[in-house]
N, C-alpha and C. Protein backbone atom coordinates (compact mmCIF):
# COMPACT_ATOMS: atom_id res chain seq x y z
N UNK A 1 53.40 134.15 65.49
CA UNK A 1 52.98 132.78 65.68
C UNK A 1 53.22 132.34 67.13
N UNK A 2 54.14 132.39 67.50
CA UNK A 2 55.04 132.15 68.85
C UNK A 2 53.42 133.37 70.34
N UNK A 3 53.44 134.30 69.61
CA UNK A 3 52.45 134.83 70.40
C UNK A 3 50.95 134.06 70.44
N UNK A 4 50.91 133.73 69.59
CA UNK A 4 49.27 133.11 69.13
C UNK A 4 49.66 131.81 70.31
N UNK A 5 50.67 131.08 70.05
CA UNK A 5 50.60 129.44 70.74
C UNK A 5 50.67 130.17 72.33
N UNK A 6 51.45 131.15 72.80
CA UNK A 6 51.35 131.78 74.45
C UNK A 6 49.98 131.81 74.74
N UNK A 7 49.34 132.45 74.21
CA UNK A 7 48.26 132.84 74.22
C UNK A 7 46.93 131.67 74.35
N UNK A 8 47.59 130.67 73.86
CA UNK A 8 46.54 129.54 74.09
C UNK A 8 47.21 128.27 75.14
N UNK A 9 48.33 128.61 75.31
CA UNK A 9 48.72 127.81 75.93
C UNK A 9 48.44 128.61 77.59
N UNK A 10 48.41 129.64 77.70
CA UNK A 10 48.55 130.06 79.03
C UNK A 10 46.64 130.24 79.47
N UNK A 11 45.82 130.42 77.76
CA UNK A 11 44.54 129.87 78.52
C UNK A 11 43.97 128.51 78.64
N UNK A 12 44.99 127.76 78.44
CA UNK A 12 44.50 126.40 78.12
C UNK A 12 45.08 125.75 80.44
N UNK A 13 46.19 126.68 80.60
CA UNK A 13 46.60 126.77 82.23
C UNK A 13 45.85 127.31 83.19
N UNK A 14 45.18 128.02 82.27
CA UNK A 14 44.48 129.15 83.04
C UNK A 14 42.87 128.33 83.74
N UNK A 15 42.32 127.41 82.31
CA UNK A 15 41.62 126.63 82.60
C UNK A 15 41.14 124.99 83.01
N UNK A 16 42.58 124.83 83.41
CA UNK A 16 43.17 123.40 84.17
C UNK A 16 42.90 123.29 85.36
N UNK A 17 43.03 125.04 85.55
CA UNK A 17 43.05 125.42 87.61
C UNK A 17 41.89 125.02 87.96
N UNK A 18 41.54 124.19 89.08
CA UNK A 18 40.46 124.12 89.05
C UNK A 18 39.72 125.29 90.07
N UNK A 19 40.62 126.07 90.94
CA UNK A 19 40.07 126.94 91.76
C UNK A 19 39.41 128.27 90.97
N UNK A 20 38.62 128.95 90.86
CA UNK A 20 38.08 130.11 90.20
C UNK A 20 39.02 131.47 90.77
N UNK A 21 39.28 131.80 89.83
CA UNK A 21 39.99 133.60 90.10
C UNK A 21 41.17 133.23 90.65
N UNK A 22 41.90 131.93 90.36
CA UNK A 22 43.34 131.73 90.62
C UNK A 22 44.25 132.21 90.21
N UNK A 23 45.19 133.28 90.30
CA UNK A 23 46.09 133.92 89.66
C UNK A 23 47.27 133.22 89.61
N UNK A 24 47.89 132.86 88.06
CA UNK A 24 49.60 132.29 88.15
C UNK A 24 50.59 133.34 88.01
N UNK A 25 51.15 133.43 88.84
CA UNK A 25 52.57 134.23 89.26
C UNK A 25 53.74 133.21 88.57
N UNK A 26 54.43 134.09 88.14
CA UNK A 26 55.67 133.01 88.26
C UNK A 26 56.10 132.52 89.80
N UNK A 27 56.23 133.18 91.02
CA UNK A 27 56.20 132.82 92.21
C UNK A 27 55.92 131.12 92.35
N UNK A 28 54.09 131.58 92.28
CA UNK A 28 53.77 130.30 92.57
C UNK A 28 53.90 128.68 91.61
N UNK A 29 54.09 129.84 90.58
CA UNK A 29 54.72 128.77 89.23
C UNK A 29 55.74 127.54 89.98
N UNK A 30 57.01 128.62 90.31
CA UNK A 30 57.99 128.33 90.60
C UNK A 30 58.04 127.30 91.93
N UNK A 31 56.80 127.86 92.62
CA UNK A 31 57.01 126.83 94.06
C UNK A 31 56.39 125.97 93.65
N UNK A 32 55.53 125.44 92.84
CA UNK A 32 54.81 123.92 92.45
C UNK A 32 55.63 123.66 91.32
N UNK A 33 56.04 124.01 90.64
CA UNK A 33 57.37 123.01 89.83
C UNK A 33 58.38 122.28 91.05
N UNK A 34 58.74 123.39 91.85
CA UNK A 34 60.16 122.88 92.73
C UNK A 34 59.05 121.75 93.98
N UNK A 35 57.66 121.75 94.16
CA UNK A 35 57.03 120.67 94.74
C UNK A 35 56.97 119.49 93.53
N UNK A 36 56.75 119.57 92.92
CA UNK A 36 56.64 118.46 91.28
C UNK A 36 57.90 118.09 91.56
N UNK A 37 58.77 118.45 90.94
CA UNK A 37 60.41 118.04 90.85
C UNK A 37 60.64 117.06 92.40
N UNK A 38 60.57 117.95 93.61
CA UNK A 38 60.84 117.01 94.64
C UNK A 38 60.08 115.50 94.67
N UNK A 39 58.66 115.61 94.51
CA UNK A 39 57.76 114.44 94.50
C UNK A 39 58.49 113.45 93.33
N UNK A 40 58.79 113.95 92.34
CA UNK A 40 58.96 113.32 90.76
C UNK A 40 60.39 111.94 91.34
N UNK A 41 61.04 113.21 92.07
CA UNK A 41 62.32 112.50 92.46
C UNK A 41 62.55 111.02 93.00
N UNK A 42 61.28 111.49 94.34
CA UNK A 42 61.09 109.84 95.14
C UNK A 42 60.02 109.22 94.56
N UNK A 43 59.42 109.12 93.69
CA UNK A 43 58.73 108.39 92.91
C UNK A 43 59.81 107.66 91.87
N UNK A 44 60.66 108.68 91.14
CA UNK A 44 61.13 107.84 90.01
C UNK A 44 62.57 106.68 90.57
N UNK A 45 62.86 107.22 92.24
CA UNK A 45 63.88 106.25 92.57
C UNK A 45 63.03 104.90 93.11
N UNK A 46 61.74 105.27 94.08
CA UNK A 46 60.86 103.74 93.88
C UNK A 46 60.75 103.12 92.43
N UNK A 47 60.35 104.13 91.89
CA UNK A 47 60.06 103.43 90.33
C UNK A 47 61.18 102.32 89.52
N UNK A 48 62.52 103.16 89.97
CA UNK A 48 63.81 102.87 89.53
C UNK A 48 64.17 101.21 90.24
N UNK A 49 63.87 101.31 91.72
CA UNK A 49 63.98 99.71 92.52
C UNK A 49 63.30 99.05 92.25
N UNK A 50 61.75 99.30 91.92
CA UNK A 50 60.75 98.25 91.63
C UNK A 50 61.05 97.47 89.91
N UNK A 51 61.36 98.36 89.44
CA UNK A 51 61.98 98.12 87.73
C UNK A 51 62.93 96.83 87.74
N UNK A 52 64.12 97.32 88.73
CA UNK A 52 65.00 96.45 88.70
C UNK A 52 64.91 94.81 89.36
N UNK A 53 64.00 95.19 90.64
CA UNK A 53 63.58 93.87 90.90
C UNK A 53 62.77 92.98 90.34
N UNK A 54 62.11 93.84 89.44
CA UNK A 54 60.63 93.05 88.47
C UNK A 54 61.89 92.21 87.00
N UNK A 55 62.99 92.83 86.72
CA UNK A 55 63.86 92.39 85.78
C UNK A 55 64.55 91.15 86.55
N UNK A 56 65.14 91.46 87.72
CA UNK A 56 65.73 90.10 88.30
C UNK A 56 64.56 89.19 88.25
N UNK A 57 63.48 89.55 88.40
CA UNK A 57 62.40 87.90 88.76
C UNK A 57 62.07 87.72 87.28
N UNK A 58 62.06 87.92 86.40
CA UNK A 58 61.94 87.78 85.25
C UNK A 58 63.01 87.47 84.44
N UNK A 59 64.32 87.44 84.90
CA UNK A 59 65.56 86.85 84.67
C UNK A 59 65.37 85.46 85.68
N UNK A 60 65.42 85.44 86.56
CA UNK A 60 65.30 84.09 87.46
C UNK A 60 63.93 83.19 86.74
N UNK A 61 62.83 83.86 86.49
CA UNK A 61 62.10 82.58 85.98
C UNK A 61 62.22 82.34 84.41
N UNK A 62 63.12 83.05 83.98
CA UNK A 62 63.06 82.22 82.04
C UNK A 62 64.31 81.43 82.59
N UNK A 63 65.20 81.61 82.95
CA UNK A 63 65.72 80.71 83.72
C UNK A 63 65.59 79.02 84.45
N UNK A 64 64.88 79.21 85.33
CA UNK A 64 63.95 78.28 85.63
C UNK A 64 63.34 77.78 84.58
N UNK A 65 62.30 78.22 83.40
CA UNK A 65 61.75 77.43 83.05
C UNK A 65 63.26 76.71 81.42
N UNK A 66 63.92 77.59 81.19
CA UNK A 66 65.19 77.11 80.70
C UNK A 66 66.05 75.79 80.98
N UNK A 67 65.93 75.62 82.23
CA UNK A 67 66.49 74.36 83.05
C UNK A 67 65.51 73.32 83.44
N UNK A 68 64.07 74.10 83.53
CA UNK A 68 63.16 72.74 82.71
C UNK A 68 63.19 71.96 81.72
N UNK A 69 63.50 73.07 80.14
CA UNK A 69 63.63 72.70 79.38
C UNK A 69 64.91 71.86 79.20
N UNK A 70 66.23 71.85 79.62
CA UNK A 70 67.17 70.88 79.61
C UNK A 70 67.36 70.01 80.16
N UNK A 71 66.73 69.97 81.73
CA UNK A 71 65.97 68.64 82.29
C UNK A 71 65.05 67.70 81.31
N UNK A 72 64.10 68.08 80.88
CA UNK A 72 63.09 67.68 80.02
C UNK A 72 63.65 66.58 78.73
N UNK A 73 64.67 67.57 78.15
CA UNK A 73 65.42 67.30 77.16
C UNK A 73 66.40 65.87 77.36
N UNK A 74 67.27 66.32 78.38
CA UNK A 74 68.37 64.95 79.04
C UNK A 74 67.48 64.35 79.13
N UNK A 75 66.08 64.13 79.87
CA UNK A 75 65.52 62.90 80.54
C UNK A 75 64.55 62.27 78.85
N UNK A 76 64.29 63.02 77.96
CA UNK A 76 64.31 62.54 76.74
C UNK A 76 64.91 62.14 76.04
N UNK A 77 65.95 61.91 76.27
CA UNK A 77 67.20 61.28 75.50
C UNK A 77 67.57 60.08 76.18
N UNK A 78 67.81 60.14 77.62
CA UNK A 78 68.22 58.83 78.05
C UNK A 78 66.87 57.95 78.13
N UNK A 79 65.56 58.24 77.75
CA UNK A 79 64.49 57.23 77.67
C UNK A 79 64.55 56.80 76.20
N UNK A 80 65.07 57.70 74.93
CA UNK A 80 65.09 56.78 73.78
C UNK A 80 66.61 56.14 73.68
N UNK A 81 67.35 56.47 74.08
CA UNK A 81 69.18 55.81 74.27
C UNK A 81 69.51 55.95 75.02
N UNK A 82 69.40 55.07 76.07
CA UNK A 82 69.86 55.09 77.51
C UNK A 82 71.42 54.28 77.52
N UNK A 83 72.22 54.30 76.21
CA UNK A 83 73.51 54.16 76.11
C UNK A 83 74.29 55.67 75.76
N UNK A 84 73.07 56.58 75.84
CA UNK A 84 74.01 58.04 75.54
C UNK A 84 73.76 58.86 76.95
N UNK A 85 74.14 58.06 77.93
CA UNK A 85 73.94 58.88 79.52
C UNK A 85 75.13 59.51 79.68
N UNK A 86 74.94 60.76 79.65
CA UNK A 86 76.16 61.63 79.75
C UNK A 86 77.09 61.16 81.21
């Protein structure tokens, strides 16, 4: 079984390449994984800063609109009982 899935998996690689009569070596295997891996790296640490800053601005505006809402609220209260002014 394990032979049958090699077997389709390495022509299913075979026909991804887009160059004709491309031979995979483990060699060259090996040098475009270790190019993948390097690229993967500084992508996923941009990825990693942009993540975190998109969470702070999305923490700062429920926020904001949070302190709308308790603005909103106080200034609704002291217009129906303006003897309950904190």
């Amino acid at each position: 079984m394990q032979l049958t899935q090699y077997d389709m998996y390495k022509s299913d690689l075979k026909n991804s390449i887009e160059e004709e009569n491309k031979n995979v070596t483990p060699s060259k295997w090996r040098a475009e994984l270790d190019n993948i891996d390097q690229e993967y790296d500084k992508v996923s640490k941009q990825l990693s800063d942009t993540t975190v800053y998109l969470a702070a601005i999305e923490v700062l505006e429920h926020n904001r609109k949070e302190l709308n809402r308790i603005l909103e609220n106080e200034s609704h209260i002291k217009s129906i009982r303006p003897d309950r002014i904190r």
